[in-house]
Protein backbone atom coordinates (compact mmCIF):
# COMPACT_ATOMS: atom_id res chain seq x y z
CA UNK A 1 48.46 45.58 10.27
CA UNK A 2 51.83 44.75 8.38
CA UNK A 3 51.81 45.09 5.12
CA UNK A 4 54.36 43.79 2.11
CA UNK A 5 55.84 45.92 -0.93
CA UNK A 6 58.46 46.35 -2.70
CA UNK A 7 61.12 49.22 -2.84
CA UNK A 8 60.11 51.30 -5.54
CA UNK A 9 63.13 53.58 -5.02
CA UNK A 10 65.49 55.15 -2.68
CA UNK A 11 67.78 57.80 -2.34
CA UNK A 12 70.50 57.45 0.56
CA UNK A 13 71.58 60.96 0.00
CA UNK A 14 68.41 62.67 0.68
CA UNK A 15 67.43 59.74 2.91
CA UNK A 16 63.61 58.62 1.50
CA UNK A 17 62.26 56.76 -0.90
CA UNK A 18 59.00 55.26 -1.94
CA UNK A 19 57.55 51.43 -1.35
CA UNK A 20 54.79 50.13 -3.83
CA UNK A 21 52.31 47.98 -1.73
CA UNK A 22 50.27 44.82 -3.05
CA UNK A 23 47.69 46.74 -3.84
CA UNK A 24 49.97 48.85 -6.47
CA UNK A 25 49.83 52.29 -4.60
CA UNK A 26 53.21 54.09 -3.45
CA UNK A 27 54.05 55.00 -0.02
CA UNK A 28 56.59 57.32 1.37
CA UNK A 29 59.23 55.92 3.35
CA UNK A 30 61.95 58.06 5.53
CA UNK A 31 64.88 56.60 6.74
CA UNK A 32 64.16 57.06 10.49
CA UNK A 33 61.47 54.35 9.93
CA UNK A 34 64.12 51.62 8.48
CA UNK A 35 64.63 49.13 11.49
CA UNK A 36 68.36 48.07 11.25
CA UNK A 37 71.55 48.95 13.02
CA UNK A 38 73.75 51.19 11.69
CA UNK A 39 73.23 52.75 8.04
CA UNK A 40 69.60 52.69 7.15
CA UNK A 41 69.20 52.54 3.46
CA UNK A 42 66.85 50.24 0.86
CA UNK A 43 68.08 49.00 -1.83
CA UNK A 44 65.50 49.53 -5.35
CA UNK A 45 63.43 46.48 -5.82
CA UNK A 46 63.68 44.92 -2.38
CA UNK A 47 60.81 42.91 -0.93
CA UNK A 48 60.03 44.61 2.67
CA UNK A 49 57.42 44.91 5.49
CA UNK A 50 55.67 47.69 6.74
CA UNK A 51 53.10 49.68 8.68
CA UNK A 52 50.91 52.37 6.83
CA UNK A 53 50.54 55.40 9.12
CA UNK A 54 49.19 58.43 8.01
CA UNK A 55 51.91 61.50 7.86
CA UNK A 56 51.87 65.28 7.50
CA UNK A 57 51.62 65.22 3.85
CA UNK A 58 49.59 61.39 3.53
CA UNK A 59 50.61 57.95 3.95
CA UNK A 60 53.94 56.60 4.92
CA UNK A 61 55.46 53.64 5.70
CA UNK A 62 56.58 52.78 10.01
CA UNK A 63 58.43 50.04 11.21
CA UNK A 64 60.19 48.95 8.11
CA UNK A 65 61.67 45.59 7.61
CA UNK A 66 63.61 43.96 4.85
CA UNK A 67 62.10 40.54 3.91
């Protein structure tokens, strides 16, 4: 199910950020899960779409779309 957040923060150098959901909880988001061509990047306080799968150390974001 797809949720929407908004870009908490993210830092292009080091390639991840976090996403607050609806529901006021942060999720991690990684680069690789960005779906655009080219440079994949967020920019702080951007609305967005997303998955919630769980990852190695908890929840992340997947499939990542700017709204």
């Amino acid at each position: 199910m797809r949720e929407k957040g908004t870009v908490k923060w993210f830092n292009a150098a080091k390639g991840f950020g976090f996403i607050q959901r609806e529901t006021g909880e942060d999720v991690f988001v990684h680069f690789s899960a960005i779906q655009s061509n080219g440079y994949r990047s967020l920019d702080e306080g951007a609305r967005v779409e997303f998955e919630v799968t769980q990852g190695p150390k908890g929840l992340q974001a997947s499939n990542v779309t700017v709204i």
